[in-house]
Structure formats: C-alpha cells, structure tokens
PDB file of N, CA and C in Angstrom:
ATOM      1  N   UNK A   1     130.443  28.717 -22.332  1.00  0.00           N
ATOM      2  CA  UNK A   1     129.628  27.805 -23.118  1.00  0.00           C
ATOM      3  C   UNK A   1     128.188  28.312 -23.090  1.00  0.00           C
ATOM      4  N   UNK A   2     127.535  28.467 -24.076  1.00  0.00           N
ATOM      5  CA  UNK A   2     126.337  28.708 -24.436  1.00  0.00           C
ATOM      6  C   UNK A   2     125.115  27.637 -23.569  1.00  0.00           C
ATOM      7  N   UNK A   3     123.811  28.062 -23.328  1.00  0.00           N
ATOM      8  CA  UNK A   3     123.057  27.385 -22.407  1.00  0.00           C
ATOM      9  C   UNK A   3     122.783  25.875 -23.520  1.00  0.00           C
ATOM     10  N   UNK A   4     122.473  26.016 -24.822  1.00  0.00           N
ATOM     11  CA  UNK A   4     122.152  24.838 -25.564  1.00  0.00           C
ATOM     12  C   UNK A   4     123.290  23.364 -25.083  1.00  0.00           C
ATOM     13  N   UNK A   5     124.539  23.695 -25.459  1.00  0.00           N
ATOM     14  CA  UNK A   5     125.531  22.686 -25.759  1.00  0.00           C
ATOM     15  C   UNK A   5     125.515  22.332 -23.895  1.00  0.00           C
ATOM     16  N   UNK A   6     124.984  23.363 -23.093  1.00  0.00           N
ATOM     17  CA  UNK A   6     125.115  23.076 -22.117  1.00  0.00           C
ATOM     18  C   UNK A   6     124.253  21.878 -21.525  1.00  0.00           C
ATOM     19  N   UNK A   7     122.829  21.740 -21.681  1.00  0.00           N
ATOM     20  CA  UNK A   7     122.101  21.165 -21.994  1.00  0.00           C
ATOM     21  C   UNK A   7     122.453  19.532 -22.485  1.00  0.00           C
ATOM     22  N   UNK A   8     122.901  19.754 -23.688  1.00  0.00           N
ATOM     23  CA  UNK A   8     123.362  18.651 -24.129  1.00  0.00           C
ATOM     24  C   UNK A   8     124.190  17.311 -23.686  1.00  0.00           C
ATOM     25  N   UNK A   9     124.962  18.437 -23.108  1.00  0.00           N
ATOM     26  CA  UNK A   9     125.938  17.795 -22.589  1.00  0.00           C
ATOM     27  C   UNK A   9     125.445  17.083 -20.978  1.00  0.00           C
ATOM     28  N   UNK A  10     124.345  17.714 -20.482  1.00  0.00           N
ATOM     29  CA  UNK A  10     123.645  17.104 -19.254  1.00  0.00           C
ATOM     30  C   UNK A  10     123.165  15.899 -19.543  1.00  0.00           C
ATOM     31  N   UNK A  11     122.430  15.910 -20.531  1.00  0.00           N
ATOM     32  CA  UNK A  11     121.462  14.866 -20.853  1.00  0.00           C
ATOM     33  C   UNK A  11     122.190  13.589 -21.474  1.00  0.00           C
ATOM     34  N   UNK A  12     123.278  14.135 -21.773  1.00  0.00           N
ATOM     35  CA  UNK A  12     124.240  13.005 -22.317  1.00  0.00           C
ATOM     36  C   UNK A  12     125.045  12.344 -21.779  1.00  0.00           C
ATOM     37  N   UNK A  13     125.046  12.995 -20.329  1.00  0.00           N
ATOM     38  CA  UNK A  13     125.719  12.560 -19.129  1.00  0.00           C
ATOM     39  C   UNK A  13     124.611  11.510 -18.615  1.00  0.00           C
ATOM     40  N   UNK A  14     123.534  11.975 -17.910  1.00  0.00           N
ATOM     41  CA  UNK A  14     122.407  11.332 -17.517  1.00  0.00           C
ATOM     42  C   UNK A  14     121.845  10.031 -18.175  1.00  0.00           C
ATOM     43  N   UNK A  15     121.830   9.791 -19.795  1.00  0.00           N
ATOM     44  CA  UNK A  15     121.557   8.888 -20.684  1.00  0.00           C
ATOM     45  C   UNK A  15     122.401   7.933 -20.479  1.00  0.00           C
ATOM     46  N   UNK A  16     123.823   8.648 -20.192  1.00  0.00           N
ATOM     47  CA  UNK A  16     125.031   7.486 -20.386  1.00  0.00           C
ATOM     48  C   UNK A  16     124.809   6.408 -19.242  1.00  0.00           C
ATOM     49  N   UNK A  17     124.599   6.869 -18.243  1.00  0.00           N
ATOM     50  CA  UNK A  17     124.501   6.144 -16.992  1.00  0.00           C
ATOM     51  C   UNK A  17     122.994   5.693 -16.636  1.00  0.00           C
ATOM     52  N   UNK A  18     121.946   6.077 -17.230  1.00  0.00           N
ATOM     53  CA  UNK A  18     120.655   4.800 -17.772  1.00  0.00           C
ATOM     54  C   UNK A  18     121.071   3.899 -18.670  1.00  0.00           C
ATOM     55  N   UNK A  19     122.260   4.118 -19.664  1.00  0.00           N
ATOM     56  CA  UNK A  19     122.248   3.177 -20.559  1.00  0.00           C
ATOM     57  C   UNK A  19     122.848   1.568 -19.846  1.00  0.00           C
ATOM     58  N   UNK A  20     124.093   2.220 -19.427  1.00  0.00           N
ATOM     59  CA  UNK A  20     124.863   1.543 -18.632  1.00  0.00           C
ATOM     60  C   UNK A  20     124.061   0.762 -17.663  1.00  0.00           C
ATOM     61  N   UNK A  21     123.533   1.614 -16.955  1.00  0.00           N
ATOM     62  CA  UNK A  21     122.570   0.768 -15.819  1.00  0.00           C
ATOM     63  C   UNK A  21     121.849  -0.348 -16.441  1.00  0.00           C
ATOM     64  N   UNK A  22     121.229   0.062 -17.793  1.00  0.00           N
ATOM     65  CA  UNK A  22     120.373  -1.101 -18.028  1.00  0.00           C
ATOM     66  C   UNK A  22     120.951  -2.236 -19.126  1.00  0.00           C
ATOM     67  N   UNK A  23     121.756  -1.967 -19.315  1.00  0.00           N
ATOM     68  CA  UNK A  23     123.246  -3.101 -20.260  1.00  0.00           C
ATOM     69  C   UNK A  23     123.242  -4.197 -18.679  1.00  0.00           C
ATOM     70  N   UNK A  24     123.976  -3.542 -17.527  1.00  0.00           N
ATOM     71  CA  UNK A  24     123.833  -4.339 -16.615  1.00  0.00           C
ATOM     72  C   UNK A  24     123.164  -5.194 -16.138  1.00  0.00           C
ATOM     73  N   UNK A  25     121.733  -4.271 -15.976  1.00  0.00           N
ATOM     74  CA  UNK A  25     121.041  -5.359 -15.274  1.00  0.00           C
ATOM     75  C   UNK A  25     120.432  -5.766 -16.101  1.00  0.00           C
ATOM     76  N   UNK A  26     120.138  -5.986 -17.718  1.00  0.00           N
ATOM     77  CA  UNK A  26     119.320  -7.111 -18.518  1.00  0.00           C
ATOM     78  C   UNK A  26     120.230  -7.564 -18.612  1.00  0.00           C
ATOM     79  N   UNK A  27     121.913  -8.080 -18.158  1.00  0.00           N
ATOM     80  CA  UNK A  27     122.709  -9.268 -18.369  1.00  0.00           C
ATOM     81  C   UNK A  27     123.117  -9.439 -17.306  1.00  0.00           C
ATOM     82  N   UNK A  28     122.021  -9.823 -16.324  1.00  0.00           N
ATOM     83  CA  UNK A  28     121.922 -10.374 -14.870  1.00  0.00           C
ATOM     84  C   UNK A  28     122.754  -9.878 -13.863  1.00  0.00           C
ATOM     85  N   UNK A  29     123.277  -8.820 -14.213  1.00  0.00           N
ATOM     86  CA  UNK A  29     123.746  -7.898 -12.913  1.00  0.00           C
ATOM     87  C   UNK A  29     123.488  -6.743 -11.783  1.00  0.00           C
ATOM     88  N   UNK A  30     122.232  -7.400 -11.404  1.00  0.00           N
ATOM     89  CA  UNK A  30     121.467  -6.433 -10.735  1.00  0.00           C
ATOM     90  C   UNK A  30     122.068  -6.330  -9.383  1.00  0.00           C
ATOM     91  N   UNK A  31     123.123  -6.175  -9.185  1.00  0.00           N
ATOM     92  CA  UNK A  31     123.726  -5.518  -8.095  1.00  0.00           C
ATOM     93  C   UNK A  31     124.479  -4.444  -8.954  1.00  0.00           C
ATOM     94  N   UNK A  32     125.516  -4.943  -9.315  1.00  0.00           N
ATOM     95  CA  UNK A  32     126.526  -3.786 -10.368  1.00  0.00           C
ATOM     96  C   UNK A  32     125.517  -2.777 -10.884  1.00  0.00           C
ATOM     97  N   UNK A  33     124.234  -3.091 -11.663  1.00  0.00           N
ATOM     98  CA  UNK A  33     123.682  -2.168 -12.079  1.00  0.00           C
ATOM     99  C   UNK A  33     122.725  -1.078 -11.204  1.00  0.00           C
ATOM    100  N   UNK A  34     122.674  -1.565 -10.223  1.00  0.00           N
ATOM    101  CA  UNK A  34     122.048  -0.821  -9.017  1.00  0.00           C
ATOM    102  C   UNK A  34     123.000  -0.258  -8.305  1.00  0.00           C
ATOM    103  N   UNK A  35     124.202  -0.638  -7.972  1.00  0.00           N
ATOM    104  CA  UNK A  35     125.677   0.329  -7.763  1.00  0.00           C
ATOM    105  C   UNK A  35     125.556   1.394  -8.603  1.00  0.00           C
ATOM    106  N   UNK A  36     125.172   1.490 -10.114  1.00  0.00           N
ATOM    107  CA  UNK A  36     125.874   2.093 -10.877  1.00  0.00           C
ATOM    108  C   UNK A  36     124.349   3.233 -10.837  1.00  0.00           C
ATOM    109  N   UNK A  37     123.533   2.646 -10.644  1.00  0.00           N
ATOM    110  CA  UNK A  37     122.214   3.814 -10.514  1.00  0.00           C
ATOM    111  C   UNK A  37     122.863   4.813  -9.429  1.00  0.00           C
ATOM    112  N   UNK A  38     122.889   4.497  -8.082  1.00  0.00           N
ATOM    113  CA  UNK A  38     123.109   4.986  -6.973  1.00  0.00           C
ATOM    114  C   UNK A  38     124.598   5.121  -6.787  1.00  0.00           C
ATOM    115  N   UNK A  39     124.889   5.352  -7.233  1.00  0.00           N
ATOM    116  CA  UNK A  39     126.298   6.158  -7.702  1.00  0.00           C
ATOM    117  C   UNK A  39     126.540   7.148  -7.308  1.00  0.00           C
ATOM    118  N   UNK A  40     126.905   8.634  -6.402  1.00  0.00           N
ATOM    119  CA  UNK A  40     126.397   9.575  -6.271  1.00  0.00           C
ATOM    120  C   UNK A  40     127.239  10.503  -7.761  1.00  0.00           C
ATOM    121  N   UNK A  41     127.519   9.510  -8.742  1.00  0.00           N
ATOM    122  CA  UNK A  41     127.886  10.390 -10.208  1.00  0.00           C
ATOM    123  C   UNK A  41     126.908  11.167 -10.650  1.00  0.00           C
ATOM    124  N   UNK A  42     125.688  11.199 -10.809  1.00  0.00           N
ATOM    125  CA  UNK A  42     124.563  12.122 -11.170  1.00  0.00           C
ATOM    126  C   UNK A  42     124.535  13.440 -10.482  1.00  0.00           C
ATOM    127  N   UNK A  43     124.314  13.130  -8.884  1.00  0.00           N
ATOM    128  CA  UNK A  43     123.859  13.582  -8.200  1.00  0.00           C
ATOM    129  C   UNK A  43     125.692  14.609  -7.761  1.00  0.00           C
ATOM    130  N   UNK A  44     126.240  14.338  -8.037  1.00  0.00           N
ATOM    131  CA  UNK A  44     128.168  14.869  -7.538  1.00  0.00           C
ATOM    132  C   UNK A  44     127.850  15.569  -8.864  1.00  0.00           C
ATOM    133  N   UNK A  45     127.474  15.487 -10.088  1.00  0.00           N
ATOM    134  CA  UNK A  45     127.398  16.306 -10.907  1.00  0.00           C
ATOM    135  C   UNK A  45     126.597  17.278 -11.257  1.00  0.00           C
ATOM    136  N   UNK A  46     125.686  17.107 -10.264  1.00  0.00           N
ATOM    137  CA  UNK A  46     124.700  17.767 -10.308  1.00  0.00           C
ATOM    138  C   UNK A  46     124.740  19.334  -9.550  1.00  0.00           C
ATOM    139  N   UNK A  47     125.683  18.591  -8.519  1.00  0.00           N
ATOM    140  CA  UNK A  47     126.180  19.688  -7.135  1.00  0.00           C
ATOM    141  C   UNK A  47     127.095  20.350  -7.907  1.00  0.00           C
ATOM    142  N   UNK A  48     127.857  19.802  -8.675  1.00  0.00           N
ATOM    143  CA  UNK A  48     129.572  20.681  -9.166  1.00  0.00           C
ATOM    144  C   UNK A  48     128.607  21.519 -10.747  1.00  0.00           C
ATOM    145  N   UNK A  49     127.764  21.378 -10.940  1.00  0.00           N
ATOM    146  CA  UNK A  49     126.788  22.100 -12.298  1.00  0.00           C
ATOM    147  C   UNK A  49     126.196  23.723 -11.907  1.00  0.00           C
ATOM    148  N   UNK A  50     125.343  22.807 -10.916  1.00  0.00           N
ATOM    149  CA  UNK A  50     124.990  24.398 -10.041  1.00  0.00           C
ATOM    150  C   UNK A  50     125.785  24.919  -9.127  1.00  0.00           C
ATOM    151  N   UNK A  51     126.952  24.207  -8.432  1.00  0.00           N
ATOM    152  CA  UNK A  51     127.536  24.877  -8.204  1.00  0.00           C
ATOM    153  C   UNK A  51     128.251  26.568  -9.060  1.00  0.00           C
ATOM    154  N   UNK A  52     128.421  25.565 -10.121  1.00  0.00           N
ATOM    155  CA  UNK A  52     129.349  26.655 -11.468  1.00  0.00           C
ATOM    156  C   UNK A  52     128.542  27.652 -11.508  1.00  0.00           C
ATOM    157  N   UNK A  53     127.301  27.322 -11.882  1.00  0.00           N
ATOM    158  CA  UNK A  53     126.317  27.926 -12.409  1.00  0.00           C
ATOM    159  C   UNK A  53     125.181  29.288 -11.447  1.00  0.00           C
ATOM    160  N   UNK A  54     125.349  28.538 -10.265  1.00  0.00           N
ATOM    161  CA  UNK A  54     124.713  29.420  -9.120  1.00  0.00           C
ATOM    162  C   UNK A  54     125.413  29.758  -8.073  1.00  0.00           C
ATOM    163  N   UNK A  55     126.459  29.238  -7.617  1.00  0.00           N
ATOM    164  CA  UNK A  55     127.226  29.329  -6.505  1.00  0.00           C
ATOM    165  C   UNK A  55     126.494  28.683  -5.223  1.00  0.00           C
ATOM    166  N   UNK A  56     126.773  29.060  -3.498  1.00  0.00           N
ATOM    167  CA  UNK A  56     126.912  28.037  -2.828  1.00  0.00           C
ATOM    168  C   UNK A  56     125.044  27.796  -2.775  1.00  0.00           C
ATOM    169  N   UNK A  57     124.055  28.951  -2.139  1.00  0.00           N
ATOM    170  CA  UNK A  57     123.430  29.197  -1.689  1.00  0.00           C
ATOM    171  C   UNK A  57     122.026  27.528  -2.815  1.00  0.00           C
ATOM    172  N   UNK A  58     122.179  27.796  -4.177  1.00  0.00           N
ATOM    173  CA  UNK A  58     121.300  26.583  -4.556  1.00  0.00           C
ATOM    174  C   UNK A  58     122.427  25.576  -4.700  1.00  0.00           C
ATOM    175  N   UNK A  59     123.170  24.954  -4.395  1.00  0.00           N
ATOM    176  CA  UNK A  59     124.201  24.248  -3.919  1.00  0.00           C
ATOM    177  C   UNK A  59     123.800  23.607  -3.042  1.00  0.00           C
ATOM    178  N   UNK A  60     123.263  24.343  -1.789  1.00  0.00           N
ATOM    179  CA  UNK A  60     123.149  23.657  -0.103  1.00  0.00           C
ATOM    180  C   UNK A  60     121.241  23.406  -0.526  1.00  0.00           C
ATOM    181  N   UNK A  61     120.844  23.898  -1.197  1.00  0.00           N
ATOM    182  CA  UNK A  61     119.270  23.944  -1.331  1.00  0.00           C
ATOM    183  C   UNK A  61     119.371  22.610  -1.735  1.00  0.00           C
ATOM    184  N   UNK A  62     119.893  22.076  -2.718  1.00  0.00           N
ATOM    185  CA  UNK A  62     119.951  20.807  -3.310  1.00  0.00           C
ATOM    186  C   UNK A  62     120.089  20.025  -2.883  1.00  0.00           C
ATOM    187  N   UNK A  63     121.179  19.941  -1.744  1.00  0.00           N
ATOM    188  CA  UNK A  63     121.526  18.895  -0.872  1.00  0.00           C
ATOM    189  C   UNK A  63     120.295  18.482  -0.202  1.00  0.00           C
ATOM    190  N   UNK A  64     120.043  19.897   0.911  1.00  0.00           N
ATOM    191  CA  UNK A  64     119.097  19.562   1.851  1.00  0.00           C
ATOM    192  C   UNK A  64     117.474  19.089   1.278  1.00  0.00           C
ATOM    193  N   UNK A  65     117.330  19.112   0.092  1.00  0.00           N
ATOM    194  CA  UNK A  65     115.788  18.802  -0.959  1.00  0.00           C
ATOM    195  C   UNK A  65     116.166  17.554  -0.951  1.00  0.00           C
ATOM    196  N   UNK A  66     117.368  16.842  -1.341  1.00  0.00           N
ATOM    197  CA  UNK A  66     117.850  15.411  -1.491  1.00  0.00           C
ATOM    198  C   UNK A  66     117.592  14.508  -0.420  1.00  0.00           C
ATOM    199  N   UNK A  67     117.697  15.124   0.679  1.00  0.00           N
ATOM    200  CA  UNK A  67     117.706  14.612   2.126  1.00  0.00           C
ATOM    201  C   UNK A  67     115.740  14.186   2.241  1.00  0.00           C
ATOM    202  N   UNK A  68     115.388  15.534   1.805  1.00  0.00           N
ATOM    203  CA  UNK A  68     114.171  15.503   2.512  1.00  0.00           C
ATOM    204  C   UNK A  68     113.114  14.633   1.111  1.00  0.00           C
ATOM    205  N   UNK A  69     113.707  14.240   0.024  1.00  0.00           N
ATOM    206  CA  UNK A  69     113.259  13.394  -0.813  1.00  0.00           C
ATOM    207  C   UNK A  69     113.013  11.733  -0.731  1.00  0.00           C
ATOM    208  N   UNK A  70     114.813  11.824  -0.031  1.00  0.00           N
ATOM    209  CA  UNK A  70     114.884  10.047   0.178  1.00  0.00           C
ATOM    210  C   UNK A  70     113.782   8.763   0.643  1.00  0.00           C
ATOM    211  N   UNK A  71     112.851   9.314   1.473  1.00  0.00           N
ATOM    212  CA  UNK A  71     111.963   9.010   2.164  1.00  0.00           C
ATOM    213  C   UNK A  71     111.003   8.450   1.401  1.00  0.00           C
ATOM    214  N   UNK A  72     110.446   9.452   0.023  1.00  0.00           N
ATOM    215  CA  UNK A  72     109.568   9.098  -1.276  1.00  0.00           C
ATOM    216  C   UNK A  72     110.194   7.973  -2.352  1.00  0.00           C
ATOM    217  N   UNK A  73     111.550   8.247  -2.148  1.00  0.00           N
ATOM    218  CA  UNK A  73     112.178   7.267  -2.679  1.00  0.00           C
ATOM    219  C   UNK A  73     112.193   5.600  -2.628  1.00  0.00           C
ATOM    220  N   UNK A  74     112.784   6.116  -1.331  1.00  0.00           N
ATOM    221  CA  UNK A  74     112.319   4.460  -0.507  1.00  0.00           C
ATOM    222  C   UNK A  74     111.180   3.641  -0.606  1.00  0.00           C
ATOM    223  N   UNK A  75     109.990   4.414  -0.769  1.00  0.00           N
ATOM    224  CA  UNK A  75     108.945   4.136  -0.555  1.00  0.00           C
ATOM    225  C   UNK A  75     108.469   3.430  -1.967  1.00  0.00           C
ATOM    226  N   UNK A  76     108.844   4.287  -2.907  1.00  0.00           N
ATOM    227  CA  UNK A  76     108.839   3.902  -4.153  1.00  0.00           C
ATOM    228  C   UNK A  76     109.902   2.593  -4.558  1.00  0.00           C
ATOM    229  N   UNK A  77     110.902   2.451  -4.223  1.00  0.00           N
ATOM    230  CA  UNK A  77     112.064   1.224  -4.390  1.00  0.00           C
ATOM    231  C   UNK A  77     111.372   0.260  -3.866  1.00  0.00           C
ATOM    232  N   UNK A  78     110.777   0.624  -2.796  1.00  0.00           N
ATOM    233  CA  UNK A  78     110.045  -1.019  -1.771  1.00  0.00           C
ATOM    234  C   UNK A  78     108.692  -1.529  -2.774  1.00  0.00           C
ATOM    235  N   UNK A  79     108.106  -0.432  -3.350  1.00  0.00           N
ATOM    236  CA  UNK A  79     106.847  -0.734  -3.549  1.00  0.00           C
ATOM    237  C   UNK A  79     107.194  -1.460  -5.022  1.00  0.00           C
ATOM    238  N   UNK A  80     107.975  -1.501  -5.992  1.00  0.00           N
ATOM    239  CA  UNK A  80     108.822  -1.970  -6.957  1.00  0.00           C
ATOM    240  C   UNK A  80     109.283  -3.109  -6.564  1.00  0.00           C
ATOM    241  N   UNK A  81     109.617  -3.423  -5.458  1.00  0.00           N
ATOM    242  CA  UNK A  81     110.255  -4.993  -5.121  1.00  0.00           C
ATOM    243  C   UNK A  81     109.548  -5.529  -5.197  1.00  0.00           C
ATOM    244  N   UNK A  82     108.140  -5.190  -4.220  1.00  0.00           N
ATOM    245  CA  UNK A  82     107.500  -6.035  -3.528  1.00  0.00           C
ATOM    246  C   UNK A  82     106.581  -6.206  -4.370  1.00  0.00           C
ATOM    247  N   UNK A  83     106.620  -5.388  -5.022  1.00  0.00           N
ATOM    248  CA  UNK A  83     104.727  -5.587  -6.591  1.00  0.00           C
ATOM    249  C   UNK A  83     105.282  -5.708  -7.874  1.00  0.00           C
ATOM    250  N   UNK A  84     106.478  -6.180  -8.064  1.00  0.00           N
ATOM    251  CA  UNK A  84     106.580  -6.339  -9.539  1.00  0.00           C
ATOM    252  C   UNK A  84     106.244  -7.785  -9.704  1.00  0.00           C
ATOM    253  N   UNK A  85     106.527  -8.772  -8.834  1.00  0.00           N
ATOM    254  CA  UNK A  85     106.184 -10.135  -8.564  1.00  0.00           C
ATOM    255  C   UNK A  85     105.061 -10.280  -8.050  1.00  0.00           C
ATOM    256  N   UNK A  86     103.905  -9.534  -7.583  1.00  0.00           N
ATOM    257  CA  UNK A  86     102.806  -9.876  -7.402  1.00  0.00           C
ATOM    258  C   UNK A  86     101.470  -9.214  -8.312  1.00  0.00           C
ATOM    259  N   UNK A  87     101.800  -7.979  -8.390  1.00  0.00           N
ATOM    260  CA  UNK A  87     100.911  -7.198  -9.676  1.00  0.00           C
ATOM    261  C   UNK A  87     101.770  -6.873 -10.734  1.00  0.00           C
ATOM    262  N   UNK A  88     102.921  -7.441 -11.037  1.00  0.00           N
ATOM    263  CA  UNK A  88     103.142  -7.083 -12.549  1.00  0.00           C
ATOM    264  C   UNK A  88     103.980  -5.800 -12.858  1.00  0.00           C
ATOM    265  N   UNK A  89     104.163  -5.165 -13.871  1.00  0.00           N
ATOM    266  CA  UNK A  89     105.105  -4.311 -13.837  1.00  0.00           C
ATOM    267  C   UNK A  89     104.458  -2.802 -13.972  1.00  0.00           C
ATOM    268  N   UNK A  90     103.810  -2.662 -14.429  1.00  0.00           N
ATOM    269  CA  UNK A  90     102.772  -1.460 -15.218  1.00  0.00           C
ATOM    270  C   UNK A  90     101.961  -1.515 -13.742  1.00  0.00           C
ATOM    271  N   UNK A  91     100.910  -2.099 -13.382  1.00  0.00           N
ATOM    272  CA  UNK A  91     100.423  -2.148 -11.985  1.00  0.00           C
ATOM    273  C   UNK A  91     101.380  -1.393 -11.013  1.00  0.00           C
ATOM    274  N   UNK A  92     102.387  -2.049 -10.428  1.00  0.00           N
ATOM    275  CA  UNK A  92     103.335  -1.437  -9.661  1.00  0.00           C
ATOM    276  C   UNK A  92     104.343  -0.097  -9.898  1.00  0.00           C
ATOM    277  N   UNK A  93     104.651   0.233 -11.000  1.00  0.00           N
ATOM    278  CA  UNK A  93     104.979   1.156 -11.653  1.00  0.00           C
ATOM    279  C   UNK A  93     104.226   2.266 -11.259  1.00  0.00           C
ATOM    280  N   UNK A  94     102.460   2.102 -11.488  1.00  0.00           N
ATOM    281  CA  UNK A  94     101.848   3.338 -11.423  1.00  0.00           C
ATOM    282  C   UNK A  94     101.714   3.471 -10.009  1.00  0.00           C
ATOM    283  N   UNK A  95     101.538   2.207  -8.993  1.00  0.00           N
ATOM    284  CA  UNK A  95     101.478   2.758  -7.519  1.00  0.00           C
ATOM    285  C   UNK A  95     102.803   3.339  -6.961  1.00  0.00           C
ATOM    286  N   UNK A  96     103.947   2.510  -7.531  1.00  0.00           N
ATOM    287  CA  UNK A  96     104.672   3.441  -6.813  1.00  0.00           C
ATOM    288  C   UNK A  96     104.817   4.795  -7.547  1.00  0.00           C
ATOM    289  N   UNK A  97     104.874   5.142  -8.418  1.00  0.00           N
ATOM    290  CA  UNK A  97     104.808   6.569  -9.151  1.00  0.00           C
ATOM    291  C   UNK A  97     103.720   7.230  -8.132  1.00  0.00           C
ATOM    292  N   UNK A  98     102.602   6.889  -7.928  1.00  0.00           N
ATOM    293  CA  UNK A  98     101.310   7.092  -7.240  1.00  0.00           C
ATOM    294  C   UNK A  98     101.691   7.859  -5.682  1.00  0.00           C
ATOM    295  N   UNK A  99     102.565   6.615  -5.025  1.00  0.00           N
ATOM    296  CA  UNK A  99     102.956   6.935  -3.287  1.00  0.00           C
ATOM    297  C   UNK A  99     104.207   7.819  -3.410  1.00  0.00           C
ATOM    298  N   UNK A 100     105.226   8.243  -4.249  1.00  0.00           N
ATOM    299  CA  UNK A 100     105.935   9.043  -4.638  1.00  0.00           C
ATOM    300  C   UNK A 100     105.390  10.075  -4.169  1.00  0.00           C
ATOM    301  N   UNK A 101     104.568  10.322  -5.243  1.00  0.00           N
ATOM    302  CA  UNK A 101     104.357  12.072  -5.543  1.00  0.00           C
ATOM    303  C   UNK A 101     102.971  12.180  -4.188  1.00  0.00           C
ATOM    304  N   UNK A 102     102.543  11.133  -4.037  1.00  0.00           N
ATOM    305  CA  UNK A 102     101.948  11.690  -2.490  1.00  0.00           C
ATOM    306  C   UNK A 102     102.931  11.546  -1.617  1.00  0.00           C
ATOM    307  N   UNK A 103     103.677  10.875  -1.272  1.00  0.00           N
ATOM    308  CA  UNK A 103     104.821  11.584  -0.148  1.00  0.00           C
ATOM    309  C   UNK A 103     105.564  12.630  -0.338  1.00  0.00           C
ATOM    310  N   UNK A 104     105.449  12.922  -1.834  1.00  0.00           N
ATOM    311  CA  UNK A 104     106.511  14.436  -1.935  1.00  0.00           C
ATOM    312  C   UNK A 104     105.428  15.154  -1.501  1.00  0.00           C
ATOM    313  N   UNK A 105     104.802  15.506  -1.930  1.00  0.00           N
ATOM    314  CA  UNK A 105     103.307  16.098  -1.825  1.00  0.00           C
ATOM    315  C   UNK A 105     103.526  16.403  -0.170  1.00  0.00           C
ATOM    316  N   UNK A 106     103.056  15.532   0.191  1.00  0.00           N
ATOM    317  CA  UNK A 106     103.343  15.595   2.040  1.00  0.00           C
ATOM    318  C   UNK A 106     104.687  16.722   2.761  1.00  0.00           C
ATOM    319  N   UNK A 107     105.294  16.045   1.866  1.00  0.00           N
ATOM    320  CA  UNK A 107     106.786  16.907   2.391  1.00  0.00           C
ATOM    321  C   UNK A 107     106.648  17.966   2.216  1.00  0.00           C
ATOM    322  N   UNK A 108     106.163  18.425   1.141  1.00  0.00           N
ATOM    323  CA  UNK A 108     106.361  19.937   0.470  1.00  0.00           C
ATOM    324  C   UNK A 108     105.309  20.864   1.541  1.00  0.00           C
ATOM    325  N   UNK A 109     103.969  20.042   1.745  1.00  0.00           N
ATOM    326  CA  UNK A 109     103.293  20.682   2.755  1.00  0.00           C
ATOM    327  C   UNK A 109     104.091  20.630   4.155  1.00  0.00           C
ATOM    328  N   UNK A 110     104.997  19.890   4.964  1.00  0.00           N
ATOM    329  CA  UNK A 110     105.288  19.895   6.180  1.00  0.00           C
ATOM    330  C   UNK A 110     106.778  20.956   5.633  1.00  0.00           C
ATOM    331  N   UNK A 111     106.815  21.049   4.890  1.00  0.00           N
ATOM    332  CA  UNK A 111     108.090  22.374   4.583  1.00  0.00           C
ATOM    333  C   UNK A 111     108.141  23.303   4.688  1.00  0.00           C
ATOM    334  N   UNK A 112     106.550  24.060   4.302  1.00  0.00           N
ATOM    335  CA  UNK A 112     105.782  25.000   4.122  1.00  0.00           C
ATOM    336  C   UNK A 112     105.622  26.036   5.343  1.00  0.00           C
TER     337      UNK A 112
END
C-alpha cells in the first residue's frame, strides 16, 4: 500500500473513535465514552502500524515514550476536572494544554 491511502486510513481510524467518544458522552455517557477514549484501540494500533512499518526497535521506543508521558497526562485530565467548573472551559483548556507541554518539556530534559 502506498504511503497516501496509508495515511488515510490512520486518520480514519483515529476520527472514528473521537467521533464515537463524543456521540457518547454528549448523550450522558461519560463513563462509556471515557472507556472508549482510553481504550488501548489507538494506542494497540499504533504499536501493530509501526510495528509493520519499522519493526521491533521503534516498537519498544513507543511503549517506553508512553510510559514516560502518562504523568503529563494526568496532570492535564486533573486540571480539566477540576477547572472546567470553576474557570470555564477555554480558561482550563489552555492551562492544562499549558502544564502538559511543561511537564513534557521537563521529561524530555530529565531524558536527556
């Protein structure tokens, strides 16, 4: 398969399961739809992609980047709970976007 259709077919994977996610939770199923975020379907497809594509060596890179991500993650999920009900959505949005990329930031320097 050619790199285009290849492409395509990623993003159409990825879309499907934002769409889904958010069918869910704007019809009050914010558990199911937060199951269906954290799914490891993205992320299992992501491994079996580059797997094909690179073999083991960015395979195990991926994993272990995943590991050392979660942390920014978290940080960002909490800061979304806890500030969408007190500053609003756009407010909280940009801080946690904000403490994200300074904790990746961090990581990438203690990696180094």
């Amino acid at each position: 398969m050619s790199e285009f259709p290849k492409y395509v077919m990623y993003f159409m994977l990825g879309g499907t399961l934002v769409s889904v996610s958010t069918y869910l939770g704007s019809h009050g199923k914010g558990f199911v739809a937060a199951l269906a975020s954290t799914l490891p379907i993205i992320s299992g497809m992501t491994f079996l992609l580059i797997y094909l594509n690179a073999g083991t060596g960015p395979t195990v890179s991926f994993a272990k980047n995943l590991i050392w991500l979660s942390p920014p993650w978290f940080a960002y999920v909490f800061t979304m709970m806890f500030g969408v009900p007190r500053l609003g959505f756009a407010m909280s949005f940009a801080l946690a976007m904000t403490l994200y990329v300074l904790f990746v930031s961090v990581i990438r320097v203690i990696l180094r």
